[in-house]
Protein backbone atom coordinates (compact mmCIF):
# COMPACT_ATOMS: atom_id res chain seq x y z
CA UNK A 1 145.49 242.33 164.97
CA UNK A 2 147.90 244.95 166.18
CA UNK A 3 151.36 244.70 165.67
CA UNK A 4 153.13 246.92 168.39
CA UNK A 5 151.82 248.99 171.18
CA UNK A 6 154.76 251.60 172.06
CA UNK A 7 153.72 252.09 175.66
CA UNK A 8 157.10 254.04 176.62
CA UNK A 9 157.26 256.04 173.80
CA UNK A 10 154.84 258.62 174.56
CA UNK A 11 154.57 262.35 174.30
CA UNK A 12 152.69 265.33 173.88
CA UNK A 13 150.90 265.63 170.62
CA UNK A 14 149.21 268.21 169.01
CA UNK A 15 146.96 267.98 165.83
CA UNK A 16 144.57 270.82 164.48
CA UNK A 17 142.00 270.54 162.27
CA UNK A 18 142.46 272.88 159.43
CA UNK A 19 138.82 273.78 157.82
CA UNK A 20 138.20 277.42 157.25
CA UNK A 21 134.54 277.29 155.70
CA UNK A 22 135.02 273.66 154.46
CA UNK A 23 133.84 272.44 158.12
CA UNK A 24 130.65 273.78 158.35
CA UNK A 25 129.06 273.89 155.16
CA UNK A 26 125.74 272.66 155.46
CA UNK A 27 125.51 273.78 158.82
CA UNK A 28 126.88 277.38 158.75
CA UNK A 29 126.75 280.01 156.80
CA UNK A 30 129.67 282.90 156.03
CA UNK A 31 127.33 285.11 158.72
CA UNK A 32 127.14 282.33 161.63
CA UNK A 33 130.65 281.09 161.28
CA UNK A 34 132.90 283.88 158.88
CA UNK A 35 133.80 286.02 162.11
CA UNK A 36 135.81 282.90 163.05
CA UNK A 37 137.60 281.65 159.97
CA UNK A 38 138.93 285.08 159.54
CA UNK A 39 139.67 285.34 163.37
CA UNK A 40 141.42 281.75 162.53
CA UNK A 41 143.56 283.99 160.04
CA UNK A 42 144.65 285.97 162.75
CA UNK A 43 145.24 283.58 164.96
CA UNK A 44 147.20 281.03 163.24
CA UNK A 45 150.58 283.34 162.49
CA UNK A 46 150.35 283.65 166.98
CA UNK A 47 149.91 279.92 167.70
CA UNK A 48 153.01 279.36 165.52
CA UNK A 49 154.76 281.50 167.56
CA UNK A 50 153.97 280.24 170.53
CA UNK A 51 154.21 276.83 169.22
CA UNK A 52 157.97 278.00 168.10
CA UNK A 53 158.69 279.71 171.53
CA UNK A 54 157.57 276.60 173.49
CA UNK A 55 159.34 274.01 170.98
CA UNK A 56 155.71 272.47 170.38
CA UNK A 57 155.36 270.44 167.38
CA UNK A 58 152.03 270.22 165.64
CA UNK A 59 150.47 268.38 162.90
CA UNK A 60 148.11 270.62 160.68
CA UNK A 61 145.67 268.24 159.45
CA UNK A 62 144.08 270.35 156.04
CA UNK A 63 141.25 270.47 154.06
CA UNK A 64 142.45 270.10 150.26
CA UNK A 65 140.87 272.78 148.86
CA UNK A 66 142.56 275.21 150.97
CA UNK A 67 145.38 274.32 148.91
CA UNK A 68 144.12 276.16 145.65
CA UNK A 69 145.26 279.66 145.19
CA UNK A 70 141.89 280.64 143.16
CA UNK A 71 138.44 279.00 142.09
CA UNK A 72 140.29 277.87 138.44
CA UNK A 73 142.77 275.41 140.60
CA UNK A 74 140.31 274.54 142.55
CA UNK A 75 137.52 273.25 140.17
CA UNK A 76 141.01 272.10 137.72
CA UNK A 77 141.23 269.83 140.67
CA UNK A 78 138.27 268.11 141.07
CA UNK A 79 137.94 264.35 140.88
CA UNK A 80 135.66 262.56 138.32
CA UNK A 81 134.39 260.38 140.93
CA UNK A 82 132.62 262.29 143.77
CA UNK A 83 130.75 261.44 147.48
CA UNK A 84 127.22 260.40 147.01
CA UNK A 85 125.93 261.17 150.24
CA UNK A 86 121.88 260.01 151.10
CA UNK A 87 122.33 263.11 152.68
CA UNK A 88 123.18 265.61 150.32
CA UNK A 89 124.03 268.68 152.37
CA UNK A 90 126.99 266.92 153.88
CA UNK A 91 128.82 267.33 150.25
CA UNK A 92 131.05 270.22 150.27
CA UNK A 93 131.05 269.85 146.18
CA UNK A 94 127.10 271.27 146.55
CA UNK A 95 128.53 274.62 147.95
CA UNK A 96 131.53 275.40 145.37
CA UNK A 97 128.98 277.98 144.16
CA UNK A 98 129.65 280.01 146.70
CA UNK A 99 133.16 279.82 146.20
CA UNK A 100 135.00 283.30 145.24
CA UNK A 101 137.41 284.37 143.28
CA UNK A 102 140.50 284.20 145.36
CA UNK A 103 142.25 283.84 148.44
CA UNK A 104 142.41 287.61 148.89
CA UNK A 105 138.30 287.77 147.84
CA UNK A 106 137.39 284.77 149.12
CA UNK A 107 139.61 284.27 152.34
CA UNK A 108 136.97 281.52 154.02
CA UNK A 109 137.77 279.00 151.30
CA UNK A 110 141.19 279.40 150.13
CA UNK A 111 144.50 279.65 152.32
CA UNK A 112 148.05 278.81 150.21
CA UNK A 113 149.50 281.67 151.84
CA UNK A 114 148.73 280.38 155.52
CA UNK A 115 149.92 276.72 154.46
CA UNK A 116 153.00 278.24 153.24
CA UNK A 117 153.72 280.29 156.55
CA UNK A 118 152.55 276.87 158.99
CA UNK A 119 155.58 274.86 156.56
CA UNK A 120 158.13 277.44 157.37
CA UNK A 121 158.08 276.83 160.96
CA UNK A 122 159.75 274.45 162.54
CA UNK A 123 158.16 271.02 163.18
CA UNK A 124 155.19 272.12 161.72
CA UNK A 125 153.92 269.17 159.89
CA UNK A 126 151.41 269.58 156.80
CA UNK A 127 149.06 266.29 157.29
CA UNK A 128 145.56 265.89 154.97
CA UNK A 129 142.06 266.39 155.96
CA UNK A 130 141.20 264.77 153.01
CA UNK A 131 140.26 267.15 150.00
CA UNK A 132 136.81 267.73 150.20
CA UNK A 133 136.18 267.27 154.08
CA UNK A 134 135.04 263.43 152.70
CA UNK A 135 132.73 262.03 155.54
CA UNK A 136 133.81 257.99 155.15
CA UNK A 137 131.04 256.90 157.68
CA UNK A 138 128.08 258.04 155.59
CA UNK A 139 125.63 256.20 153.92
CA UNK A 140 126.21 256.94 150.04
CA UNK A 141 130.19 257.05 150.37
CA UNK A 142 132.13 254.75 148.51
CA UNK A 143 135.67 253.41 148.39
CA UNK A 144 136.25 254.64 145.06
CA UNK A 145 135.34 257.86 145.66
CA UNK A 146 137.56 257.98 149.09
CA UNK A 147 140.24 257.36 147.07
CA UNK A 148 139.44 259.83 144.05
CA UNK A 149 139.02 262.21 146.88
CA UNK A 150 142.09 261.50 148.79
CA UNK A 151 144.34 261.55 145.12
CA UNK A 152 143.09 264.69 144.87
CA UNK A 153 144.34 265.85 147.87
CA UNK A 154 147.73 264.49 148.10
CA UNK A 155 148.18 266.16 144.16
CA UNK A 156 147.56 269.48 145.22
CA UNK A 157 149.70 269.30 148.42
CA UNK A 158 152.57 267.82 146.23
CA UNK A 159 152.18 270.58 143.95
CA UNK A 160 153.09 272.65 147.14
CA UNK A 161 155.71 270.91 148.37
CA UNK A 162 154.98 268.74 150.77
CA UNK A 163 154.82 265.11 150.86
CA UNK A 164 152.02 263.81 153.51
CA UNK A 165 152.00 261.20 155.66
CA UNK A 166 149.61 261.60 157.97
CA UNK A 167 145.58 262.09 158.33
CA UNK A 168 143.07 263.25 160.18
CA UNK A 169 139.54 262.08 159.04
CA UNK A 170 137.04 264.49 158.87
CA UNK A 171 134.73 264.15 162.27
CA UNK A 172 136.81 261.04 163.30
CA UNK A 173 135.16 258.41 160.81
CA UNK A 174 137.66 255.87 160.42
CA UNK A 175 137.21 252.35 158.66
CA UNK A 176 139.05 249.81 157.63
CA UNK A 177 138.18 250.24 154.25
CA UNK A 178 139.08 253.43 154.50
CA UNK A 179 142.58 252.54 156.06
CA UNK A 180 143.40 250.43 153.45
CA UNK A 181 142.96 253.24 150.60
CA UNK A 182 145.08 255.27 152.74
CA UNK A 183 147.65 252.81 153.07
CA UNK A 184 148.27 252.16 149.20
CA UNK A 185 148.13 255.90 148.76
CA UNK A 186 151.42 256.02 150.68
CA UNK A 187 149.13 257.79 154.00
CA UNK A 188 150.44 255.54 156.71
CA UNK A 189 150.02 257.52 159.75
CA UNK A 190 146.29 258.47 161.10
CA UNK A 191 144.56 259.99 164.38
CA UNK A 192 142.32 257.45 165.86
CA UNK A 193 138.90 258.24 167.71
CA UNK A 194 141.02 257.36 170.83
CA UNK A 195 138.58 257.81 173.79
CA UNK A 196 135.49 255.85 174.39
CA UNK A 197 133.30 258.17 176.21
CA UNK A 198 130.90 259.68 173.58
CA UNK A 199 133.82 259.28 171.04
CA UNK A 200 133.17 260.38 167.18
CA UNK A 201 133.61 257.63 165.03
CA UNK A 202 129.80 257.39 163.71
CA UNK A 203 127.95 258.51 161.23
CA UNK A 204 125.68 262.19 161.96
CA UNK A 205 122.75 260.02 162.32
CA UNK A 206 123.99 258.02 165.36
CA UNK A 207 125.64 260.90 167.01
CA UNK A 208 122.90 261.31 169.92
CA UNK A 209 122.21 263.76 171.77
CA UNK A 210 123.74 261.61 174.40
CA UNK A 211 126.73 261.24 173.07
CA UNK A 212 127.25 264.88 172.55
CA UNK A 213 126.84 265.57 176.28
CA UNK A 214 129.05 262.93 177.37
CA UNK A 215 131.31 264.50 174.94
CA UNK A 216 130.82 268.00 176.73
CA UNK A 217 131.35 266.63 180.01
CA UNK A 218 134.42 264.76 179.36
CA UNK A 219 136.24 268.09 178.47
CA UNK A 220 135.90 269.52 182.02
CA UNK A 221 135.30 266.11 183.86
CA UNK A 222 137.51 262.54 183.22
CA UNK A 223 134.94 260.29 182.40
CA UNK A 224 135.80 256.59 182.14
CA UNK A 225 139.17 255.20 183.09
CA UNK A 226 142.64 257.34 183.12
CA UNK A 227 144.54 255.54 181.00
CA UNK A 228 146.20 256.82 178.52
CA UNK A 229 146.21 255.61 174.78
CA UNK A 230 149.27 254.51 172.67
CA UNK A 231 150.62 254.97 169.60
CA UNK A 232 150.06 251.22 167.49
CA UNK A 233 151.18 249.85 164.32
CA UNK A 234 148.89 247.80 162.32
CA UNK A 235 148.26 246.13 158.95
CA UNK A 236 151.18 248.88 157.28
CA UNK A 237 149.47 252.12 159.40
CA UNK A 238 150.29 253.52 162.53
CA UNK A 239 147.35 255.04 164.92
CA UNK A 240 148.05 258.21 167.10
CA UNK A 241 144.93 258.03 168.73
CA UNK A 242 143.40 261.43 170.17
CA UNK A 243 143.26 261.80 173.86
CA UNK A 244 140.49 265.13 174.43
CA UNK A 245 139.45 267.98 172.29
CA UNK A 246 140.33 270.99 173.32
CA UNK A 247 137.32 272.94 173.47
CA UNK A 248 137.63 276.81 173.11
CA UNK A 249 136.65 279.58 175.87
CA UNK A 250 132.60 279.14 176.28
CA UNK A 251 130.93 282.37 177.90
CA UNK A 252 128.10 279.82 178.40
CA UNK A 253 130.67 277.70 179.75
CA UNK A 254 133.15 280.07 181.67
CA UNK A 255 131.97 278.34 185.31
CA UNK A 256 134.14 275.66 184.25
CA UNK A 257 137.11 276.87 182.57
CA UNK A 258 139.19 275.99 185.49
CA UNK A 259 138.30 272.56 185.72
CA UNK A 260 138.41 271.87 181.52
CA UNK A 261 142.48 273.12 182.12
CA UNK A 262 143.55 270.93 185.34
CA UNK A 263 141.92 268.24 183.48
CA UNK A 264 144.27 268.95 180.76
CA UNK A 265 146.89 269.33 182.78
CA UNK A 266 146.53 266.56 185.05
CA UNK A 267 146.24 263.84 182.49
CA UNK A 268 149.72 265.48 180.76
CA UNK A 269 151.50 265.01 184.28
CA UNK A 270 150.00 261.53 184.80
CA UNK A 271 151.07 260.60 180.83
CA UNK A 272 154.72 262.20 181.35
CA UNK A 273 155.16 260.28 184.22
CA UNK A 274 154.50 257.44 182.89
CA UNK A 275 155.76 257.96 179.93
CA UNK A 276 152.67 258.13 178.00
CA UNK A 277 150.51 259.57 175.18
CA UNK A 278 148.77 262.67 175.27
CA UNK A 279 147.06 263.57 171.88
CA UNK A 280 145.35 266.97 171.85
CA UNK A 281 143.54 268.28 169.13
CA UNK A 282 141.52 271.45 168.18
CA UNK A 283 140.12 273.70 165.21
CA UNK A 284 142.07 276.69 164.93
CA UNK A 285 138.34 278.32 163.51
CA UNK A 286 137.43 277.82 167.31
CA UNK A 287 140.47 280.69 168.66
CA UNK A 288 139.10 283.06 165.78
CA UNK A 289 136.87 284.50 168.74
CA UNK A 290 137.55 285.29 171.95
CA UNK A 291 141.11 285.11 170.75
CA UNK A 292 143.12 286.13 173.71
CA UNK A 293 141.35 284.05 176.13
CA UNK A 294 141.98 281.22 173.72
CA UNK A 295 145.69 282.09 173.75
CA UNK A 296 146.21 282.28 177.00
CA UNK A 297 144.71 278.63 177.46
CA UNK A 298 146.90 277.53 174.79
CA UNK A 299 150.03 279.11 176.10
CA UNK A 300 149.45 277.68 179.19
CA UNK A 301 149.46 273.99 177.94
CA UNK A 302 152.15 274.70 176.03
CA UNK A 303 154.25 276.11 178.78
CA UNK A 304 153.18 273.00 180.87
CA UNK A 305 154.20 270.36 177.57
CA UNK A 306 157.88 272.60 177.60
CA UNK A 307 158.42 271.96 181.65
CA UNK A 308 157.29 268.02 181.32
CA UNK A 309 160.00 267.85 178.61
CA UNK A 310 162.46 269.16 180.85
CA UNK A 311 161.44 267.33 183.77
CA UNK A 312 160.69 264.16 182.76
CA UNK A 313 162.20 264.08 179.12
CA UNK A 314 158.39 263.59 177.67
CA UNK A 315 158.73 265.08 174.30
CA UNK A 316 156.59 267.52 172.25
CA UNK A 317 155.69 265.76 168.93
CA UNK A 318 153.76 266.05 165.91
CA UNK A 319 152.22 262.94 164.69
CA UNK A 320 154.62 261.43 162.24
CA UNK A 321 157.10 262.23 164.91
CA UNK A 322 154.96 260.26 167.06
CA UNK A 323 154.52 257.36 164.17
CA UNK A 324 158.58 257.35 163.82
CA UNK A 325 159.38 257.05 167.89
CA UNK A 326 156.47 254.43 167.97
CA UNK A 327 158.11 252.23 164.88
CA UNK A 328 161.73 252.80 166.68
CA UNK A 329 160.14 251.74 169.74
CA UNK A 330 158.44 248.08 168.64
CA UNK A 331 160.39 248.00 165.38
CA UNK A 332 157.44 246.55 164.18
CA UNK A 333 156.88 246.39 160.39
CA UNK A 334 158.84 249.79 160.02
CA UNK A 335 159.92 248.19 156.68
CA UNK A 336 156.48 247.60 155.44
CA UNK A 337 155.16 251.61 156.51
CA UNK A 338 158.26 253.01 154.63
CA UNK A 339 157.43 250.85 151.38
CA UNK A 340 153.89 252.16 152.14
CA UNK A 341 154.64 255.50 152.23
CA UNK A 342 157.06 255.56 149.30
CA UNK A 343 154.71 254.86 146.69
């Protein structure tokens, strides 16, 4: 049962996706995908400045291993108990052979120094993509190894500094089980699948073709009702849920640009004047090309989030800022998430 529903304490908020190789493996190689991760590296040090220029907080949501400053801390890290996916390929623990030496050899798998630079930014908050890019949909997964996974995490990013708070599961596949390792782990905060049309939330097998399209569509075209989501509190966790993915610039696509940003932008006017939700998320891999039209697009929505502010007071926040205005809002079980979250 939900707790609170903080309908009036909405807000722009922006979570990324923070993957490098760890994404893809299994589906991409360093030749398909590396001219984006080190694009990514490129583009990551510009989006914080925008972000910093346009007073846009963010929540980087990042895959453990990107922690490790060489293969040594990395395979140091590893948890005894480990994903048994039917399908074995979705196991980023099968590809730490191609792992190199370094961040400065290997920049697709390792990225300390970008972590460090997101921290020192202002409102810049470093959430968990759970260590291994750990699929908890999929048959073979366990609870125990969830949590052996998610340990693993949260010790490397302490090791670094920060103490987090928030998630972002990999592809969107929540469960309760899954919530409930979370929640004794001291993760309280989480971005739910949010909208219905063709959401994620499923494992690969039941992610149709169908569902893909509508998934497409909905980028340039509402589908479904507009109504926006809202931050709730349940059982000890709160739930930012996403509103749309943020889809980079498509040549393929570039007929419909225009109408993928007024959608954006019309559902942020409609949710800052009603004092909604707007949860917008994206991989920063996705900017590495194309970068300046991917800019641009960004720095538009940004400028848009900094004149709502000013115009309606609808804040910019990451998502534990969003989690905090949410438990002010209801007061509901704030006690509870900050016992949660300081174990």
């Amino acid at each position: 049962m939900r707790e609170g529903d903080a309908r009036n304490s909405g807000g722009f908020v922006l979570s990324l996706d923070f993957e490098l190789m760890w994404g893809v493996n299994g589906t991409r190689t360093i030749d398909q995908h590396g001219e984006h991760v080190l694009g990514a590296r490129q583009v990551i040090p510009r989006l914080l400045d925008l972000f910093e220029q346009h007073g846009i907080g963010c929540t980087w949501a990042t895959v453990g291993f990107l922690f490790c400053h060489d293969r040594d801390e990395l395979l140091s890290s590893l948890p005894q108990i480990r994903p048994a996916y039917v399908d074995r390929k979705l196991s980023n623990y099968a590809y730490l052979d191609q792992v190199g030496a370094d961040e400065r050899r290997d920049p697709y798998h390792f990225a300390p120094s970008l972590i460090s630079r997101i921290a020192e930014r202002p409102r810049q908050e470093i959430g968990t993509h759970t260590l291994s890019h750990y699929y908890c949909l999929e048959d073979g997964q366990t609870a125990e190894a969830f949590r052996a996974d998610l340990d693993a995490a949260l010790k490397l990013g302490s090791a670094a500094g920060h103490r987090i708070r928030s998630i972002v599961f990999p592809r969107n596949q929540v469960s309760n089980e899954a919530l409930g390792v979370c929640r004794d782990a001291g993760v309280t905060i989480y971005r739910g699948a949010g909208r219905p049309a063709g959401g994620l939330g499923v494992p690969r097998s039941r992610d149709s073709r169908l569902r893909r399209v509508i998934r497409l569509a909905d980028s340039y075209v509402e589908m479904g009702p507009r109504a926006e989501p809202s931050v709730e509190t349940h059982a000890g966790m709160v739930d930012v849920p996403a509103s749309l993915f943020l889809r980079p610039f498509s040549r393929r696509m570039a007929a419909g640009e225009r109408f993928k940003i007024q959608r954006i932008l019309a559902a942020m006017r409609r949710a800052a004047q009603r004092g909604g939700l707007f949860h917008l998320w994206f991989h920063p891999e996705n900017f590495g090309v194309d970068q300046e039209r991917n800019l641009g697009m960004m720095a538009t929505i940004a400028k848009e989030a900094a004149r709502l502010r000013e115009l309606h007071g609808w804040p910019s926040l990451n998502m534990a800022e969003a989690a905090a205005v949410a438990i002010s809002a209801t007061g509901a079980s704030a006690q509870r998430l900050e016992s949660a979250s300081a174990r």
